[in-house]
N, C-alpha and C. Protein backbone atom coordinates (compact mmCIF):
# COMPACT_ATOMS: atom_id res chain seq x y z
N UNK A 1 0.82 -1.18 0.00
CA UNK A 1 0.00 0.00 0.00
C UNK A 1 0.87 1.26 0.00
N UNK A 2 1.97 1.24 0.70
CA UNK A 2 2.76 2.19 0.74
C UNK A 2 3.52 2.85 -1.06
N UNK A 3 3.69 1.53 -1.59
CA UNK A 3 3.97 1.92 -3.36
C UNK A 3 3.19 2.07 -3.87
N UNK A 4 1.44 2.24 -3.49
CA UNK A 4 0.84 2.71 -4.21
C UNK A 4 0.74 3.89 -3.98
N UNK A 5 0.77 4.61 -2.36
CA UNK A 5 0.94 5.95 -2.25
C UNK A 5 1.40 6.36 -2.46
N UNK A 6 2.99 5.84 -3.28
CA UNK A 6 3.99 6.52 -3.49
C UNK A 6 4.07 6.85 -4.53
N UNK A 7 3.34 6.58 -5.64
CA UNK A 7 2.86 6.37 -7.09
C UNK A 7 2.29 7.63 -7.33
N UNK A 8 0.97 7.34 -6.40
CA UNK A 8 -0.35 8.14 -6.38
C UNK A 8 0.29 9.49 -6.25
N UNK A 9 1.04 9.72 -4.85
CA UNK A 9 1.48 11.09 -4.66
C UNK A 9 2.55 11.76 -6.35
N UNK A 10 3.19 10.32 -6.41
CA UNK A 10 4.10 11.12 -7.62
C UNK A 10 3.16 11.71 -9.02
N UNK A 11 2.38 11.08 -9.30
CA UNK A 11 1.43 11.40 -9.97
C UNK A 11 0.69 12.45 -10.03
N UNK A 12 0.13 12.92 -8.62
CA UNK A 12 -0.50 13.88 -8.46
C UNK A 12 0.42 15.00 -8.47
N UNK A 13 1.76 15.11 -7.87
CA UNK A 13 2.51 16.23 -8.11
C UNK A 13 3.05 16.51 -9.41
N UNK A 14 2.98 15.08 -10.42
CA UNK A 14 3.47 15.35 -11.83
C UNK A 14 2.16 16.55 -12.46
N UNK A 15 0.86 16.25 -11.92
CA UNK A 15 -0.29 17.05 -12.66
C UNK A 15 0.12 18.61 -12.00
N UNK A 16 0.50 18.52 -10.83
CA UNK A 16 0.54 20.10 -10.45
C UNK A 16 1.62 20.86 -10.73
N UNK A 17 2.92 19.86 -10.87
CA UNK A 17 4.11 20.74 -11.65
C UNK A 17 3.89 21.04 -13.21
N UNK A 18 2.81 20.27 -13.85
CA UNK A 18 2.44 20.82 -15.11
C UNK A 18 1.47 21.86 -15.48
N UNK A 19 0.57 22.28 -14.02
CA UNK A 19 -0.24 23.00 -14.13
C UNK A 19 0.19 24.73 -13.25
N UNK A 20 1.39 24.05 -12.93
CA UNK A 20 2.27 25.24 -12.26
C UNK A 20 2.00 26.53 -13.32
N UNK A 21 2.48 27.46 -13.05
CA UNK A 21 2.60 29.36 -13.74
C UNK A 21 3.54 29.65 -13.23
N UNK A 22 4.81 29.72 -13.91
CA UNK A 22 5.82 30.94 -12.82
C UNK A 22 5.96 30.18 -11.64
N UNK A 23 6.04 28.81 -11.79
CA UNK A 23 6.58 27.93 -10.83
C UNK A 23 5.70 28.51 -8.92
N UNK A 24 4.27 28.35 -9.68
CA UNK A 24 3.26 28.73 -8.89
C UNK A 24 2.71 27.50 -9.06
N UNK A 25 2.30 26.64 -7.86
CA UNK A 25 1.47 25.09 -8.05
C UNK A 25 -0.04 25.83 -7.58
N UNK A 26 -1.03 25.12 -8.49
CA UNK A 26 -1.81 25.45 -8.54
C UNK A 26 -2.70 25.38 -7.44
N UNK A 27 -3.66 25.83 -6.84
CA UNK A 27 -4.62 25.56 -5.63
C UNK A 27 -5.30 24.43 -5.80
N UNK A 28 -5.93 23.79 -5.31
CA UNK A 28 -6.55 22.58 -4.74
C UNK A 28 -7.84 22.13 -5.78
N UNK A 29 -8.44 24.03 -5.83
CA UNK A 29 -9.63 23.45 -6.35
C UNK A 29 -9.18 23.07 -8.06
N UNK A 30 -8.14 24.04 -8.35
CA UNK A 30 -7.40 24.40 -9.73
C UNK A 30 -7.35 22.64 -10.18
N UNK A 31 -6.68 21.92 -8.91
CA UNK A 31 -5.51 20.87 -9.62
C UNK A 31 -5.96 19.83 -8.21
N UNK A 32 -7.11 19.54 -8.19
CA UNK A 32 -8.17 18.23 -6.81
C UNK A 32 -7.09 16.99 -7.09
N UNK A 33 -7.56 16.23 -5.57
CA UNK A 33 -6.78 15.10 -5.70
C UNK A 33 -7.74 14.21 -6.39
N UNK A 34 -7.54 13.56 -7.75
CA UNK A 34 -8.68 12.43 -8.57
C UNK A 34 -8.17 11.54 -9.10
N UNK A 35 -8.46 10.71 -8.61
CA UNK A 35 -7.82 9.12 -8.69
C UNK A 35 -7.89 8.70 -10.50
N UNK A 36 -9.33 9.84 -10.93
CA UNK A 36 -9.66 9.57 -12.33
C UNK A 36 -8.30 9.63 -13.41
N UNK A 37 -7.42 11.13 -12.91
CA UNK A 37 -6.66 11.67 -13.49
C UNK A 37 -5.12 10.93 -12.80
N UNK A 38 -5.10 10.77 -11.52
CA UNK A 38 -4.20 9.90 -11.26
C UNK A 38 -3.93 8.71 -11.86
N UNK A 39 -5.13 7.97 -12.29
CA UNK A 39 -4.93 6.38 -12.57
C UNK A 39 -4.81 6.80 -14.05
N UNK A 40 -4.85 7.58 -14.91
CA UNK A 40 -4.71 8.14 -16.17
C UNK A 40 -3.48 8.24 -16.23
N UNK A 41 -2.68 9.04 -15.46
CA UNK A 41 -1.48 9.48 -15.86
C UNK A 41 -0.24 7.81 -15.54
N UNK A 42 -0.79 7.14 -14.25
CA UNK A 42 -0.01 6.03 -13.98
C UNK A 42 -0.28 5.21 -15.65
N UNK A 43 -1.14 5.29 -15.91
CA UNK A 43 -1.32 3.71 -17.10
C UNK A 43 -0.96 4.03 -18.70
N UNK A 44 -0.82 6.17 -18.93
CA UNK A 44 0.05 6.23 -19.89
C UNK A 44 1.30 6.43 -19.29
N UNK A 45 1.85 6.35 -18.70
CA UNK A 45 3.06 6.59 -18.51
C UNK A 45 3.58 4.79 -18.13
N UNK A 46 3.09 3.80 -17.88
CA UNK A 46 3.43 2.71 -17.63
C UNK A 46 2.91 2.04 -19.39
N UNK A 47 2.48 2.65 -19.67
CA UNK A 47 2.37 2.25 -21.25
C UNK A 47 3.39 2.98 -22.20
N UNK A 48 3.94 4.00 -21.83
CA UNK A 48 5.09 4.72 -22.32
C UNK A 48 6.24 3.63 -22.68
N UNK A 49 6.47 3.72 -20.89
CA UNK A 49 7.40 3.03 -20.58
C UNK A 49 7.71 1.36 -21.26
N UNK A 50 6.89 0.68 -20.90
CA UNK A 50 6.58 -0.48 -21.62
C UNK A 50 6.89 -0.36 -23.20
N UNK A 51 6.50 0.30 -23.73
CA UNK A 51 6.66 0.92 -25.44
C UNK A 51 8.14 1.06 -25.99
N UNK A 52 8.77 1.33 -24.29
CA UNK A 52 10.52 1.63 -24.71
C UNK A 52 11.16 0.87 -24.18
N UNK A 53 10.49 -0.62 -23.78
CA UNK A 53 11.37 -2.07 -23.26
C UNK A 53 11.43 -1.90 -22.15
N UNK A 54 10.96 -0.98 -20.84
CA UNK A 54 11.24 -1.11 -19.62
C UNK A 54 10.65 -2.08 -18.68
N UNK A 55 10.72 -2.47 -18.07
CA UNK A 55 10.11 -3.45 -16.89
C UNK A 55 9.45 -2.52 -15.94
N UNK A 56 8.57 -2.42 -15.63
CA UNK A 56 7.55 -1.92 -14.68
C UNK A 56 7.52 -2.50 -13.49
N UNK A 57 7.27 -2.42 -12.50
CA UNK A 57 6.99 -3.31 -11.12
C UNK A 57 6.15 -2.35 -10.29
N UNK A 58 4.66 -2.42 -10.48
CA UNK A 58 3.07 -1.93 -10.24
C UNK A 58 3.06 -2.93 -8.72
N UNK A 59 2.51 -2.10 -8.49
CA UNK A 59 2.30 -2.57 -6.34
C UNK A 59 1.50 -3.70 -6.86
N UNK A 60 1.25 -4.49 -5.33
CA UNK A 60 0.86 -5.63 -5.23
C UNK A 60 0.58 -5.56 -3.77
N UNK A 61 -0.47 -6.16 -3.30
CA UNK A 61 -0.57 -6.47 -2.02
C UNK A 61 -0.08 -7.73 -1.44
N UNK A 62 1.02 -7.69 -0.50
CA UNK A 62 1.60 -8.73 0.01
C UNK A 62 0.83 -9.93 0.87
N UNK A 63 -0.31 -9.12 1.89
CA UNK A 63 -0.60 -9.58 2.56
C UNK A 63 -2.61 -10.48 1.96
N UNK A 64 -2.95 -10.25 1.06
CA UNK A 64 -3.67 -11.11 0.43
C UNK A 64 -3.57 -11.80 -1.10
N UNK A 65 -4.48 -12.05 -1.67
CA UNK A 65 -3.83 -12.64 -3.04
C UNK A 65 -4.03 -11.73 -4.11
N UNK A 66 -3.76 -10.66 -4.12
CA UNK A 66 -4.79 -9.32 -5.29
C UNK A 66 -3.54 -9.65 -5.82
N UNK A 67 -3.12 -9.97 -6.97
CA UNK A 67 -1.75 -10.04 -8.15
C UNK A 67 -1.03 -9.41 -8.31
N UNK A 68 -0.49 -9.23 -8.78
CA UNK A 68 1.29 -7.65 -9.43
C UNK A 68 0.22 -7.36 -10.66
N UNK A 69 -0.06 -6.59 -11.41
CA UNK A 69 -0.79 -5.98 -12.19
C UNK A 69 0.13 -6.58 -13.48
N UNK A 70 1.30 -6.61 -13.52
CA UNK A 70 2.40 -7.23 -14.63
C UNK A 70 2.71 -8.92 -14.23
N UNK A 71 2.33 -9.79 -13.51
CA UNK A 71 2.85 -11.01 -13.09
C UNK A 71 3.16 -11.91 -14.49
N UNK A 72 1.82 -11.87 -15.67
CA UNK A 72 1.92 -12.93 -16.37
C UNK A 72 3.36 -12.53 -17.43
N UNK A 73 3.47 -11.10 -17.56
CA UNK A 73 4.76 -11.16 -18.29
C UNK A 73 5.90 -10.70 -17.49
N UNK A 74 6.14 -10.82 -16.22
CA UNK A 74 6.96 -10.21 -15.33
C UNK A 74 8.30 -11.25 -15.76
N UNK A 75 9.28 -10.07 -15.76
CA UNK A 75 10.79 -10.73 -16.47
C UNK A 75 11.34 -10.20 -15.49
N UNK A 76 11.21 -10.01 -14.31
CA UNK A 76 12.12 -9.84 -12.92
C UNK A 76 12.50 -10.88 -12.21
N UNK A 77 14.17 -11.18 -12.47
CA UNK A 77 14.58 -11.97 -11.95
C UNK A 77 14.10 -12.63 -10.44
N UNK A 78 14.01 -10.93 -9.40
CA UNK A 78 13.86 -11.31 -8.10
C UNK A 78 12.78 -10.97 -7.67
N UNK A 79 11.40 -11.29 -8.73
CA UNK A 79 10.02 -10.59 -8.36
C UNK A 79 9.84 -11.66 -7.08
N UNK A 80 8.93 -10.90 -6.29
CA UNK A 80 8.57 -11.86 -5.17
C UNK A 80 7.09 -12.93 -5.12
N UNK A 81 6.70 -12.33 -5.96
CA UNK A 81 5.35 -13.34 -6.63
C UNK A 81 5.81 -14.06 -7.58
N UNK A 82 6.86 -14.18 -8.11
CA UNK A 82 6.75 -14.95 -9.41
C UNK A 82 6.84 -16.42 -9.05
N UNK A 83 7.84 -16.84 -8.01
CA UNK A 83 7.78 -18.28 -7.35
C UNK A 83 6.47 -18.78 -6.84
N UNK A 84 5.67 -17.98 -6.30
CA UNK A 84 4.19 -18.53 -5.87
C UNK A 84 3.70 -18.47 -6.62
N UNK A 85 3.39 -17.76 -7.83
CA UNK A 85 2.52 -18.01 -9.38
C UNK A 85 3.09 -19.33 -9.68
N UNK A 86 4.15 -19.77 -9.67
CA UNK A 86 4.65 -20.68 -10.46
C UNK A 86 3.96 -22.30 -9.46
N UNK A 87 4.37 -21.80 -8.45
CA UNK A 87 4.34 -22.89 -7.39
C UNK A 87 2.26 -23.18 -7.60
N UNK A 88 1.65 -22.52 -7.72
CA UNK A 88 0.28 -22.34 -7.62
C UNK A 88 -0.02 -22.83 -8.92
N UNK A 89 0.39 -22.54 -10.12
CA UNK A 89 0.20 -23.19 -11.35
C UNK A 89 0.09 -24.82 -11.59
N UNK A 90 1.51 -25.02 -10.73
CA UNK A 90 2.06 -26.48 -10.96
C UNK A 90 1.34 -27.21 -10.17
N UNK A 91 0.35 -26.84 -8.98
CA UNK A 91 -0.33 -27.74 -8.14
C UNK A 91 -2.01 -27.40 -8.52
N UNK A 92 -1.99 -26.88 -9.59
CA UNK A 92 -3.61 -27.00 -10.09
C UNK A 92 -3.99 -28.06 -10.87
């Protein structure tokens, strides 16, 4: 949860350093916190990225089974889900 806040916040300050004037960040009502425009900017910019060969690593909740958002093509050597996907596959 903590990498998603950490996301979320980077996100939201990417919208307000773009909506800056004269390196003026905009007021609240100008530039609201919206998950609409947050989750917009995370999924082109993780589609950017992806576009130019990068590996992504999108939060995951450790403590139940909600997935890595990238697991089925995850090419991280030391992902920490990828052994329990695997292990969970092979015993179905």
């Amino acid at each position: 949860m903590a990498r998603n806040d950490e996301l979320d916040n980077a996100a939201h300050g990417l919208a307000q350093l773009m909506l800056s004037v004269n390196g003026t960040p905009p007021d609240e009502s100008e530039c609201p916190w919206s998950m609409e425009i947050i989750g917009a900017i995370l999924e082109d910019t993780a589609a950017v990225l992806k576009e130019k060969g990068y590996h992504i690593c999108l939060p995951y909740y450790e403590n139940d089974d909600t997935p890595c958002y990238t697991l089925d093509d995850c090419k991280h050597k030391e992902c920490p889900l990828k052994s329990g996907k695997k292990e969970a596959t092979e015993n179905e």
